[in-house]
C-alpha atoms as a PDB file:
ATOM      1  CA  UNK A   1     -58.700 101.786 -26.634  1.00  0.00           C
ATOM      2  CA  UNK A   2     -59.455 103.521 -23.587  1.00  0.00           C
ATOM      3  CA  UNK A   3     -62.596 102.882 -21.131  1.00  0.00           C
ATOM      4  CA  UNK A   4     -66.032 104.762 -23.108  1.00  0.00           C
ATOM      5  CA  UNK A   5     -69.457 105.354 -21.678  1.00  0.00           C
ATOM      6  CA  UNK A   6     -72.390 103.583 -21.489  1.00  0.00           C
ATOM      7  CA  UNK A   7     -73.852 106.332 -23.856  1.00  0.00           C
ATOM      8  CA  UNK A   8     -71.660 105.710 -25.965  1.00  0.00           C
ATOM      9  CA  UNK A   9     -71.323 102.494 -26.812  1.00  0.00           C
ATOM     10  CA  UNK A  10     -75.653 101.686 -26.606  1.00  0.00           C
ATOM     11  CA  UNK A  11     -75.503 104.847 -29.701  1.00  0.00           C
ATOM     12  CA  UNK A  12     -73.358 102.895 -31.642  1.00  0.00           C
ATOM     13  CA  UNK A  13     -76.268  99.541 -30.922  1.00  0.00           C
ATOM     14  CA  UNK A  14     -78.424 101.439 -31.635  1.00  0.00           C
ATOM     15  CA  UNK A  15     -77.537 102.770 -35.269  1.00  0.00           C
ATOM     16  CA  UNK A  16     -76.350  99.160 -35.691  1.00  0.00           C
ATOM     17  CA  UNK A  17     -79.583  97.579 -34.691  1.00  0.00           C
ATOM     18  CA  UNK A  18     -77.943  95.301 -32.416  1.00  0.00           C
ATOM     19  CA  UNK A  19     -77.308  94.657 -28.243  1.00  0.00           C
ATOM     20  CA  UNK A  20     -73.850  94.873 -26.546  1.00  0.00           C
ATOM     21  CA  UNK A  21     -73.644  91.848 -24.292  1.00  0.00           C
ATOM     22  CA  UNK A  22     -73.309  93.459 -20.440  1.00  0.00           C
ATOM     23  CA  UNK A  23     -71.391  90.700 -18.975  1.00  0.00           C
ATOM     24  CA  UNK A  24     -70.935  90.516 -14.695  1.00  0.00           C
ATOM     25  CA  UNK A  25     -67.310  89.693 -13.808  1.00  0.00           C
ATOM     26  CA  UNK A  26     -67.056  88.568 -10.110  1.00  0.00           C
ATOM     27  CA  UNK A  27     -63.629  87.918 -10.086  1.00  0.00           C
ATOM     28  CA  UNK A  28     -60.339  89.346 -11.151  1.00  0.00           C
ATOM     29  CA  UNK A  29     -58.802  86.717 -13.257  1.00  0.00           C
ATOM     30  CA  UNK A  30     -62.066  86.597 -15.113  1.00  0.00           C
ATOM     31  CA  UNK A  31     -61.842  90.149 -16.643  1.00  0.00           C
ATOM     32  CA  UNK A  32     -58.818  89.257 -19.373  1.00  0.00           C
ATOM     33  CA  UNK A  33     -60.711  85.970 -19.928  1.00  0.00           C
ATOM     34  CA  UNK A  34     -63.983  88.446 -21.095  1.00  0.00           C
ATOM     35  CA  UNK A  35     -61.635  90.595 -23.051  1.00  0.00           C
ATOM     36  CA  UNK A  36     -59.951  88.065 -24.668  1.00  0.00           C
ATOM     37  CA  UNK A  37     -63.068  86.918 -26.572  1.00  0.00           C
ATOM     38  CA  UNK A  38     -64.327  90.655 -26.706  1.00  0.00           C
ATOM     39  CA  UNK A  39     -61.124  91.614 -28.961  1.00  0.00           C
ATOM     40  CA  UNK A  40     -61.198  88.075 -30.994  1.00  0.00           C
ATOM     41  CA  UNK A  41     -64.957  88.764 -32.100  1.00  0.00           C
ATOM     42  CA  UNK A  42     -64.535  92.298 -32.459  1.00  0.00           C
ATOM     43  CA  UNK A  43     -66.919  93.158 -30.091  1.00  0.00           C
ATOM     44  CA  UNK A  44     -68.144  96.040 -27.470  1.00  0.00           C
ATOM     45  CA  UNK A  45     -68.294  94.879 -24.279  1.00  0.00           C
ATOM     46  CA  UNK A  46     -69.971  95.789 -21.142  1.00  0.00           C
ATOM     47  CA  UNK A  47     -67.903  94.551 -18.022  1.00  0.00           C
ATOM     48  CA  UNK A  48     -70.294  94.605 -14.858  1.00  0.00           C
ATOM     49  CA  UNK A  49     -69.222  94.935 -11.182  1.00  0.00           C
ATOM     50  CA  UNK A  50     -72.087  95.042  -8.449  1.00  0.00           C
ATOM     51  CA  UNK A  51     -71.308  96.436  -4.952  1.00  0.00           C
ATOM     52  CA  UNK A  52     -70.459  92.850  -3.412  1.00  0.00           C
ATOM     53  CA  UNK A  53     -68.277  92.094  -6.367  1.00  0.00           C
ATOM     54  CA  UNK A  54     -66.386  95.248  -5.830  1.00  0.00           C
ATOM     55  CA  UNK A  55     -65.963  94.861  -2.118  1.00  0.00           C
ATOM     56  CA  UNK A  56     -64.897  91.539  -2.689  1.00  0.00           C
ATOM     57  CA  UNK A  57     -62.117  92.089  -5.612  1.00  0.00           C
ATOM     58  CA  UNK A  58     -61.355  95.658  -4.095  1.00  0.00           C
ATOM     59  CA  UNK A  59     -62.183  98.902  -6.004  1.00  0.00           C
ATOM     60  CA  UNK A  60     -58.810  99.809  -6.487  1.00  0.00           C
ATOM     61  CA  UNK A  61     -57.673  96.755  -7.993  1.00  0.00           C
ATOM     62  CA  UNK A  62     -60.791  96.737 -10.443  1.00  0.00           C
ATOM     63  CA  UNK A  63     -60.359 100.185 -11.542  1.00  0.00           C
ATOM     64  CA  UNK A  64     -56.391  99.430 -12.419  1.00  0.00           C
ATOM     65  CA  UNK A  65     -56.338  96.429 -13.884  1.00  0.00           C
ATOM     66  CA  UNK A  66     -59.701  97.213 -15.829  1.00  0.00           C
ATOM     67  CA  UNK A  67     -58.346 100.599 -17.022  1.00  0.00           C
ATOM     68  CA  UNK A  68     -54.787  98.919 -18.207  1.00  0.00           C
ATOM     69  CA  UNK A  69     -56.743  96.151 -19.750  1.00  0.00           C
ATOM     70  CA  UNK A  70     -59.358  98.510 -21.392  1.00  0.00           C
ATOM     71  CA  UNK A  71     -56.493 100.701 -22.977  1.00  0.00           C
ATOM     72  CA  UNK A  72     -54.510  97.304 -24.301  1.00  0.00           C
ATOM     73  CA  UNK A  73     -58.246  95.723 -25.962  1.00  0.00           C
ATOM     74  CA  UNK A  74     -58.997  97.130 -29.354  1.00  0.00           C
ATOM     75  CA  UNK A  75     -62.469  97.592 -28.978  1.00  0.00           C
ATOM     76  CA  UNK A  76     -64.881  99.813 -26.791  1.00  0.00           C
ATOM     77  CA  UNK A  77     -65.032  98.554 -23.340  1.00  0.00           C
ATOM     78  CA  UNK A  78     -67.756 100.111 -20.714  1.00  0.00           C
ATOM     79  CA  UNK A  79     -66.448  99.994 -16.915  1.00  0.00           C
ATOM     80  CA  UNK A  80     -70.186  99.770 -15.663  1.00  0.00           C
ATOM     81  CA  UNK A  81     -71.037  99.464 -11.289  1.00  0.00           C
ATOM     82  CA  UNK A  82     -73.977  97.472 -11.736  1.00  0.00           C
ATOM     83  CA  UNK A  83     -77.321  97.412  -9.272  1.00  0.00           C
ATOM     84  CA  UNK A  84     -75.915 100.541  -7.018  1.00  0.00           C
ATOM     85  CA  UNK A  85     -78.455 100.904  -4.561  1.00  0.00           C
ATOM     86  CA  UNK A  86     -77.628 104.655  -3.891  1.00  0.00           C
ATOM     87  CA  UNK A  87     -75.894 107.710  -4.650  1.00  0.00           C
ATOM     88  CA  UNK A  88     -73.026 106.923  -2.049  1.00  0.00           C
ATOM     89  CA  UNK A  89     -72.289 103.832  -3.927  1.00  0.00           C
ATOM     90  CA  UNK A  90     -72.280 105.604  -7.630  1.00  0.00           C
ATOM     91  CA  UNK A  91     -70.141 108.240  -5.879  1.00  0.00           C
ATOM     92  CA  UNK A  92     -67.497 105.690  -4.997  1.00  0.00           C
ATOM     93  CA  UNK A  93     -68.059 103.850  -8.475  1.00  0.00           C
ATOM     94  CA  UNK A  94     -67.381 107.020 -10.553  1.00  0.00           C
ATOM     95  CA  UNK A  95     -64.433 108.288  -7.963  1.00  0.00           C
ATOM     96  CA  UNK A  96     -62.782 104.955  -8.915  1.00  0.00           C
ATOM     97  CA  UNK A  97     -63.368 105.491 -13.121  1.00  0.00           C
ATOM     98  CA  UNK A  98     -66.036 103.764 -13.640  1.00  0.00           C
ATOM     99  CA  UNK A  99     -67.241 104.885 -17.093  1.00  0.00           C
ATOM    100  CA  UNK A 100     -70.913 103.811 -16.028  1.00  0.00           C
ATOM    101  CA  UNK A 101     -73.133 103.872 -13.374  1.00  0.00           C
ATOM    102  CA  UNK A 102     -76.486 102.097 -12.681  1.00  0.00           C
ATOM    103  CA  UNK A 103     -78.881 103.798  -9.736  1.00  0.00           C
ATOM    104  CA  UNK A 104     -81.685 100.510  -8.590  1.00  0.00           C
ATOM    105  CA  UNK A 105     -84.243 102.612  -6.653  1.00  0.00           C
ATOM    106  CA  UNK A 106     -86.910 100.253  -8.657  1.00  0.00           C
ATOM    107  CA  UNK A 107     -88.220  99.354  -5.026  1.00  0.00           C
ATOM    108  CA  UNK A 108     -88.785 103.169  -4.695  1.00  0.00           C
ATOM    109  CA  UNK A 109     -92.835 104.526  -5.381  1.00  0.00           C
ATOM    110  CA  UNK A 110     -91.907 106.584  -9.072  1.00  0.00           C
ATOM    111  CA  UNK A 111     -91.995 109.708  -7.133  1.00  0.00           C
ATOM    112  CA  UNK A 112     -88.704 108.547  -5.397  1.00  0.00           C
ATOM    113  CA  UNK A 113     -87.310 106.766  -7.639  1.00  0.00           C
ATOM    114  CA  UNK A 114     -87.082 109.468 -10.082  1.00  0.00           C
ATOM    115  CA  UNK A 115     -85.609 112.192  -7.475  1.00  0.00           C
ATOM    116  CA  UNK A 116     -82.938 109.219  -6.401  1.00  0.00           C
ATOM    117  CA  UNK A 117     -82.325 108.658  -9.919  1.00  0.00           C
ATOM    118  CA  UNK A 118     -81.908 112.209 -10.944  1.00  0.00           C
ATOM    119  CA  UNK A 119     -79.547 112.805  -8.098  1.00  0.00           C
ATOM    120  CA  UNK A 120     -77.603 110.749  -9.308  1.00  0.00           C
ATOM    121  CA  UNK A 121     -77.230 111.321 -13.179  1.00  0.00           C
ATOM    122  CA  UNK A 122     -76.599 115.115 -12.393  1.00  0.00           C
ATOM    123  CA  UNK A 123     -73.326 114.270 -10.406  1.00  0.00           C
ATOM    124  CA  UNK A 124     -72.589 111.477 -12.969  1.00  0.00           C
ATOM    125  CA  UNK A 125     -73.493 113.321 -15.986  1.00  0.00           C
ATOM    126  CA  UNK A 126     -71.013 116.608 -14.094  1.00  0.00           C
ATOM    127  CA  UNK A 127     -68.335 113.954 -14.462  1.00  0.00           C
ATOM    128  CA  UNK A 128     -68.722 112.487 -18.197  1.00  0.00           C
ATOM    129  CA  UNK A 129     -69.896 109.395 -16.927  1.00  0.00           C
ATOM    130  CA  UNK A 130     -73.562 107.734 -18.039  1.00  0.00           C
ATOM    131  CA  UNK A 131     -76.052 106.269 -15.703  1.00  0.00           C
ATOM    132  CA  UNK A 132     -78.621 103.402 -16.533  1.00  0.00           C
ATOM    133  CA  UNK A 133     -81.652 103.023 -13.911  1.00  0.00           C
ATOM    134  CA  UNK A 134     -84.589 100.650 -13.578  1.00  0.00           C
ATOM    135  CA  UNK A 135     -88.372 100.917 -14.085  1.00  0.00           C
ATOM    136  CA  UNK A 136     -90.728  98.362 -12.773  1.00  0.00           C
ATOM    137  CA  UNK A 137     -89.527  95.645 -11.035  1.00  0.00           C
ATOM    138  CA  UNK A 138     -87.449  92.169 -12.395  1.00  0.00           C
ATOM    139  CA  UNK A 139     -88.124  89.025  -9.841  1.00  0.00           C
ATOM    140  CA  UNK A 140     -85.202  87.168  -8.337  1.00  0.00           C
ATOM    141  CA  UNK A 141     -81.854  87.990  -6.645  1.00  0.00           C
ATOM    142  CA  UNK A 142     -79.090  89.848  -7.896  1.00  0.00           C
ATOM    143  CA  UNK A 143     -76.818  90.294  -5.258  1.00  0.00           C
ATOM    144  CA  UNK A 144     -78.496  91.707  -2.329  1.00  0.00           C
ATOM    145  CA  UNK A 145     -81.552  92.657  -4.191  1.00  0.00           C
ATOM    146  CA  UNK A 146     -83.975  90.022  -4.200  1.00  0.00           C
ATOM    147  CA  UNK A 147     -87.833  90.662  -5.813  1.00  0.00           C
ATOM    148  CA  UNK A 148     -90.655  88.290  -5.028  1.00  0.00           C
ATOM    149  CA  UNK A 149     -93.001  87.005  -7.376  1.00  0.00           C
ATOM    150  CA  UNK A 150     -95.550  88.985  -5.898  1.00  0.00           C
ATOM    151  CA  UNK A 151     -93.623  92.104  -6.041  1.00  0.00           C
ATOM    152  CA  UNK A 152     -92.665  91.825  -9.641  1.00  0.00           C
ATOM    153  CA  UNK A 153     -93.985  94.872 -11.700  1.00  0.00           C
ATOM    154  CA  UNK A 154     -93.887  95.217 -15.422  1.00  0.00           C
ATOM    155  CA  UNK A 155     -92.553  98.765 -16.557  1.00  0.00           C
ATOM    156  CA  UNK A 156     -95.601 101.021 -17.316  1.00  0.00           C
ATOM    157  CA  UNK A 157     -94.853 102.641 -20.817  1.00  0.00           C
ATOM    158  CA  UNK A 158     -96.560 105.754 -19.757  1.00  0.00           C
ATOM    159  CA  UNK A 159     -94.024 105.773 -16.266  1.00  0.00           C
ATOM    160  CA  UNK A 160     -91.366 105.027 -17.967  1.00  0.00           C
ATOM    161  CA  UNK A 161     -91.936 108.336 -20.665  1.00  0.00           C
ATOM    162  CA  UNK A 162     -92.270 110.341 -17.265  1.00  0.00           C
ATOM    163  CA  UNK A 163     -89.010 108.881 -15.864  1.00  0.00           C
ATOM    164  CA  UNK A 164     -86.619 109.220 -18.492  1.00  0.00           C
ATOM    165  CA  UNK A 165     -87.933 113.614 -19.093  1.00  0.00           C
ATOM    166  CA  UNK A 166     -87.695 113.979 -15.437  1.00  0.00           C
ATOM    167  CA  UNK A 167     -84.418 112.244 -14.751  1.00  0.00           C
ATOM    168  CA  UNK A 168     -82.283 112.571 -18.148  1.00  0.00           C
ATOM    169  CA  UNK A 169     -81.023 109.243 -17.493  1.00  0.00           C
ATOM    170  CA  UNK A 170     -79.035 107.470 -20.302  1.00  0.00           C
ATOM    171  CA  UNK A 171     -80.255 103.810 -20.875  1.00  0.00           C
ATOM    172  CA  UNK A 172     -83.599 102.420 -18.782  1.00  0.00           C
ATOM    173  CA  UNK A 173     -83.604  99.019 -17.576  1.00  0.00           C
ATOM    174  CA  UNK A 174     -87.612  97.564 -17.695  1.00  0.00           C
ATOM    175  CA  UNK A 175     -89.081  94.270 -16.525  1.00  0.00           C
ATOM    176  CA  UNK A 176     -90.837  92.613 -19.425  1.00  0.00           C
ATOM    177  CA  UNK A 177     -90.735  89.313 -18.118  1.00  0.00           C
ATOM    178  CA  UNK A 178     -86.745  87.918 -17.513  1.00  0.00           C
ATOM    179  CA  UNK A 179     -85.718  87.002 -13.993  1.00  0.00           C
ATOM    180  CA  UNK A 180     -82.827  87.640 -11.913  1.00  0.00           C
ATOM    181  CA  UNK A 181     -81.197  83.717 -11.194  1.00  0.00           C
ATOM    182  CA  UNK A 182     -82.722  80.453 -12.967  1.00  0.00           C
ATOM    183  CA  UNK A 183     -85.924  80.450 -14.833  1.00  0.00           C
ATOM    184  CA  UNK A 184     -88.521  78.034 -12.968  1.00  0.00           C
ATOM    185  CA  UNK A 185     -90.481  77.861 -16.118  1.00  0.00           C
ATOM    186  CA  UNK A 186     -89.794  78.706 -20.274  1.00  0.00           C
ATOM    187  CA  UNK A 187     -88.962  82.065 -20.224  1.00  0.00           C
ATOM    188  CA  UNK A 188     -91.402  84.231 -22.542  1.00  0.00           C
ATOM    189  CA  UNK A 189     -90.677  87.905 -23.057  1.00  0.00           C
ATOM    190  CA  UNK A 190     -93.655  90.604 -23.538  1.00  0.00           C
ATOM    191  CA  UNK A 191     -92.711  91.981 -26.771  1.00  0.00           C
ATOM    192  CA  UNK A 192     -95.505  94.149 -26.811  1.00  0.00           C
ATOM    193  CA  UNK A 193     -94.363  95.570 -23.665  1.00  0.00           C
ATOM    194  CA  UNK A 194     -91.151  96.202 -24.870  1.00  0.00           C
ATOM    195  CA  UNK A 195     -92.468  97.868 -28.298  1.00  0.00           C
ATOM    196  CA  UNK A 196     -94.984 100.005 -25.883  1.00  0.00           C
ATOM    197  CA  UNK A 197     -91.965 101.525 -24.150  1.00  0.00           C
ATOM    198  CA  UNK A 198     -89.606 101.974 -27.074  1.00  0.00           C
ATOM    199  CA  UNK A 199     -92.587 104.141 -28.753  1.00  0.00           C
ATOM    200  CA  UNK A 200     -92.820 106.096 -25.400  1.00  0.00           C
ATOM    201  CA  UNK A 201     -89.332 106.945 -24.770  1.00  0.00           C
ATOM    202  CA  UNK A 202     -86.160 106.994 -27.130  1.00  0.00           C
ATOM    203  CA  UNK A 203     -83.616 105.960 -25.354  1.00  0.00           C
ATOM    204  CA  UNK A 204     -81.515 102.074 -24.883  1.00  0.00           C
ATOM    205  CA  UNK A 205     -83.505  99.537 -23.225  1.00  0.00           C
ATOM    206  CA  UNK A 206     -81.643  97.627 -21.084  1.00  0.00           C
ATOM    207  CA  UNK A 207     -82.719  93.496 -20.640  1.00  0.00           C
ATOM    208  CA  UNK A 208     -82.108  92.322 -17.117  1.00  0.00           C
ATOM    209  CA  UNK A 209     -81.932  88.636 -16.214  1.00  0.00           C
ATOM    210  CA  UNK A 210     -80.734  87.918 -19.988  1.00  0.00           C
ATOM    211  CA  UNK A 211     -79.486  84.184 -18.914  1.00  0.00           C
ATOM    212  CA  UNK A 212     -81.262  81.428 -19.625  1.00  0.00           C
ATOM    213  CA  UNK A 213     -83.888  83.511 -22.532  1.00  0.00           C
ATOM    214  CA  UNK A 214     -83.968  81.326 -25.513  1.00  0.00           C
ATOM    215  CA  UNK A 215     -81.835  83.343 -28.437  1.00  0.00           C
ATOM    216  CA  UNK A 216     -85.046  83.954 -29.952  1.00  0.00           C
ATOM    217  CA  UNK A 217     -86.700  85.737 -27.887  1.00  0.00           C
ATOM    218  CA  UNK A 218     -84.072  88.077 -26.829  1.00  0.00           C
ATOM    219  CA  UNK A 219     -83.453  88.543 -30.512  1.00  0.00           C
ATOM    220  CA  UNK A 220     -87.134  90.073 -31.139  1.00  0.00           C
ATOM    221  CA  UNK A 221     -86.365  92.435 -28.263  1.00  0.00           C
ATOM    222  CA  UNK A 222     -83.402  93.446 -29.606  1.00  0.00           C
ATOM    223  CA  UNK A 223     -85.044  94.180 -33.192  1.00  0.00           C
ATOM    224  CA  UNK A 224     -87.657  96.129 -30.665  1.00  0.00           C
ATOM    225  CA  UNK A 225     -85.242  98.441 -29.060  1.00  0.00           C
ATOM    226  CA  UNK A 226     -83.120  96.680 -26.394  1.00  0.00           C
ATOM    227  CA  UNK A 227     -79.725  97.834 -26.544  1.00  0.00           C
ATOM    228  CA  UNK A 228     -78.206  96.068 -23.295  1.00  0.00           C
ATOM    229  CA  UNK A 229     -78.690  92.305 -22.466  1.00  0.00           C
ATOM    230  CA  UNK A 230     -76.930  91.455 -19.099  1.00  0.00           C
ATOM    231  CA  UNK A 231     -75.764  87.949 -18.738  1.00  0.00           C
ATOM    232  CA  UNK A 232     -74.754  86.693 -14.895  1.00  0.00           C
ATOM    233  CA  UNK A 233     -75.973  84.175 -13.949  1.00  0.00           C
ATOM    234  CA  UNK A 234     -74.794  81.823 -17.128  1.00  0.00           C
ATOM    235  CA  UNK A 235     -71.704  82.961 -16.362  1.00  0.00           C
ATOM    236  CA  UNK A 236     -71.062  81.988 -13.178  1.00  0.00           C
ATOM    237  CA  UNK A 237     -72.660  78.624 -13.464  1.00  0.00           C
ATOM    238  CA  UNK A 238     -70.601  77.477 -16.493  1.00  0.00           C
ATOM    239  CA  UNK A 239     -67.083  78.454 -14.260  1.00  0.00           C
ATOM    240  CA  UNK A 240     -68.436  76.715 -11.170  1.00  0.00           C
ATOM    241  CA  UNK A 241     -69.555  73.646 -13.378  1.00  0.00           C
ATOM    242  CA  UNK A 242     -66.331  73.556 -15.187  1.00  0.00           C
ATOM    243  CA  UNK A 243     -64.493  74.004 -11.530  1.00  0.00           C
ATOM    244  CA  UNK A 244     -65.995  71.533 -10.218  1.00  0.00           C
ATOM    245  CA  UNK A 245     -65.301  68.682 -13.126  1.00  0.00           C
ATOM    246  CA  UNK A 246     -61.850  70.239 -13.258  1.00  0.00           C
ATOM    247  CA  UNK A 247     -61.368  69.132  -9.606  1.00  0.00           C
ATOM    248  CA  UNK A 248     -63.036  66.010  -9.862  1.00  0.00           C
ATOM    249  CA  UNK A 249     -60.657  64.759 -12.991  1.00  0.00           C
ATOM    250  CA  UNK A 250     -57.440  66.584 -11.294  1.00  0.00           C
ATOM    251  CA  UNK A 251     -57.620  65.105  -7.402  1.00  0.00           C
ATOM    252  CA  UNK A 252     -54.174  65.377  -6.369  1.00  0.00           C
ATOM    253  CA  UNK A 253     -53.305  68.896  -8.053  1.00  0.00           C
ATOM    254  CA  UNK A 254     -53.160  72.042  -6.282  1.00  0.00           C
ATOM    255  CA  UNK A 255     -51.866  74.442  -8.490  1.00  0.00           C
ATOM    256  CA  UNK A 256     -54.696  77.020  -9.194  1.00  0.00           C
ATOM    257  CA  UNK A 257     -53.647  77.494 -12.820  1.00  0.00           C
ATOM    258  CA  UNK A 258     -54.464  74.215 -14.668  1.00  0.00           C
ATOM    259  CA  UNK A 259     -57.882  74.079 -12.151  1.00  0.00           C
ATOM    260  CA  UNK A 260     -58.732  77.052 -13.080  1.00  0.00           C
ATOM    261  CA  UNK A 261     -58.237  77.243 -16.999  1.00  0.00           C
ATOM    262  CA  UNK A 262     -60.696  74.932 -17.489  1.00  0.00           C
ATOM    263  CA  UNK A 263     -63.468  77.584 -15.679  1.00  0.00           C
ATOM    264  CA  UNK A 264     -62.350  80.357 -17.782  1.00  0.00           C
ATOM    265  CA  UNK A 265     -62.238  78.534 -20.816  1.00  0.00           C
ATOM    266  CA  UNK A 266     -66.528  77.779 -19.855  1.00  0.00           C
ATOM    267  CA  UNK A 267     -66.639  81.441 -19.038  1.00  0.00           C
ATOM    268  CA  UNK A 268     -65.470  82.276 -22.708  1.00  0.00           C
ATOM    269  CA  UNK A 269     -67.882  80.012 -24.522  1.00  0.00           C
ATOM    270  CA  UNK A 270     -70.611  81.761 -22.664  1.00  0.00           C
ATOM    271  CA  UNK A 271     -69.112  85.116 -23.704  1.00  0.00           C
ATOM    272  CA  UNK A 272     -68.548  83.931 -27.029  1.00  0.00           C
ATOM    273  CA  UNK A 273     -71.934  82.691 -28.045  1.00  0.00           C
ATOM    274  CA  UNK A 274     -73.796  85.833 -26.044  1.00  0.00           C
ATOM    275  CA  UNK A 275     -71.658  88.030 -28.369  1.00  0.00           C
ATOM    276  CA  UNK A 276     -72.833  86.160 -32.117  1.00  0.00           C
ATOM    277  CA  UNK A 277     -76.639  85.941 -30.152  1.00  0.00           C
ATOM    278  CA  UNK A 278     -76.833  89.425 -29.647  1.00  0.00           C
ATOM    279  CA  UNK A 279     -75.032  90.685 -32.844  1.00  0.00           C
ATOM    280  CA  UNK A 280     -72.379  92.507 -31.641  1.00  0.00           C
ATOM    281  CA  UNK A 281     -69.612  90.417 -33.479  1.00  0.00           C
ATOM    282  CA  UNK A 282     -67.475  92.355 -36.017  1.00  0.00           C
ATOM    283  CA  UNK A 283     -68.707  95.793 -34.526  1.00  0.00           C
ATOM    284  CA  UNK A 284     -65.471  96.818 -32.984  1.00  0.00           C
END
């Protein structure tokens, strides 16, 4: 199949009642791995990139290799730049086919964030390409956006109705209690919260910091209107875990293909059991 918008794909959740699993690749050999599992559950998937990962596997390379691999998967795929923190960096994500966009001016008062946001959906939206966008404020680091404790917001039903009429963005991203990294205590979702804003606006909800929720708790969210669940940090954990045990038990190889399988193959199982959590499985 070829690449197909964020819009897309969260329309097809959402008559389905289910989330598409948003998974973060931050390396190249790691994207077949995702789509392997994608095509054997029958799945939508949501491949992620932020800025560092794309300066780090190249933008060129991503939007090749993605594209070929998104025509040869039989299901939908979503080529989404995740955490953009402006317009210059959605303009480069959508100039190399990126299918999705995501503008994070959360840190912004709503006045700003809403003309940053809107900026950016009218150039996107000009170029049949979707934008997601964040209300409220998730604590922890993705990449080089890092929210403290303190600064942590919930997203303000009211706010959020405001954003999404002003901005005509396509999916909103709200903080209703996930983190960004490990939990350093049970995490506990506000369900009301997320029932609050569903009522206000109707459009996806996306859940940020999805790693590490127990399955039950993202499941009530998703039977509450999240669309999206993003899953990073698992991810990467499980392939450096796996990395490491694969060198420990292989000291005197050096070949990166048998060290590496094993990280992939923990990569998958993470995939695999986000996929049946979220109830995207045989919807493809």
């Amino acid at each position: 199949m070829a690449l197909v918008t964020l819009k897309e794909a969260l329309a097809q959740a959402e008559a389905g009642g289910y989330a598409v699993p948003a998974i973060n690749v931050h390396s190249l050999e790691v994207l077949p791995a995702v789509l392997q599992v994608a095509a054997e559950e029958r799945s939508p998937v949501i491949l992620q990139f932020t800025e560092g990962t794309l300066k780090f596997c190249g933008y060129d390379n991503v939007r090749v290799l993605a594209g070929h691999l998104a025509r040869v998967t039989p299901v939908p795929v979503v080529l989404h730049q995740d955490h953009g923190a402006s317009y210059e960096v959605a303009v480069r994500a959508i100039q190399a086919g990126f299918s999705s966009v995501m503008i994070d001016a959360s840190h912004l008062p709503l006045e700003e964030n809403i003309a940053a946001t809107r900026k950016v959906v009218e150039l996107a939206h000009a170029c049949g390409v979707s934008v997601e966008a964040e209300l409220g404020r998730v604590p922890g680091q993705e990449e080089e956006v890092v929210v403290s404790e303190a600064e942590a917001t919930y997203t303000d039903p009211a706010e959020a109705a405001r954003f999404v009429a002003e901005t005509g963005v396509d999916a909103l991203a709200v903080a209703v209690g996930t983190v960004h990294g490990f939990y350093k205590w049970e995490p506990k979702l506000a369900h009301d919260r997320i029932a609050a804003i569903r009522e206000a606006v109707r459009i996806p909800l996306v859940l940020h910091g999805g790693s590490g929720v127990p399955d039950a708790e993202v499941q009530r969210a998703i039977q509450l209107g999240i669309r999206k669940v993003n899953v990073s940090t698992e991810g990467k954990y499980a392939w450096a875990q796996a990395l490491r045990q694969s060198l420990a038990d292989q000291p005197g190889e050096f070949d990166p293909r048998p060290l590496l399988t094993p990280a992939l193959k923990a990569v998958q199982e993470v995939v695999r059991a986000k996929i049946r959590m979220v109830g995207s499985h045989g919807k493809a």
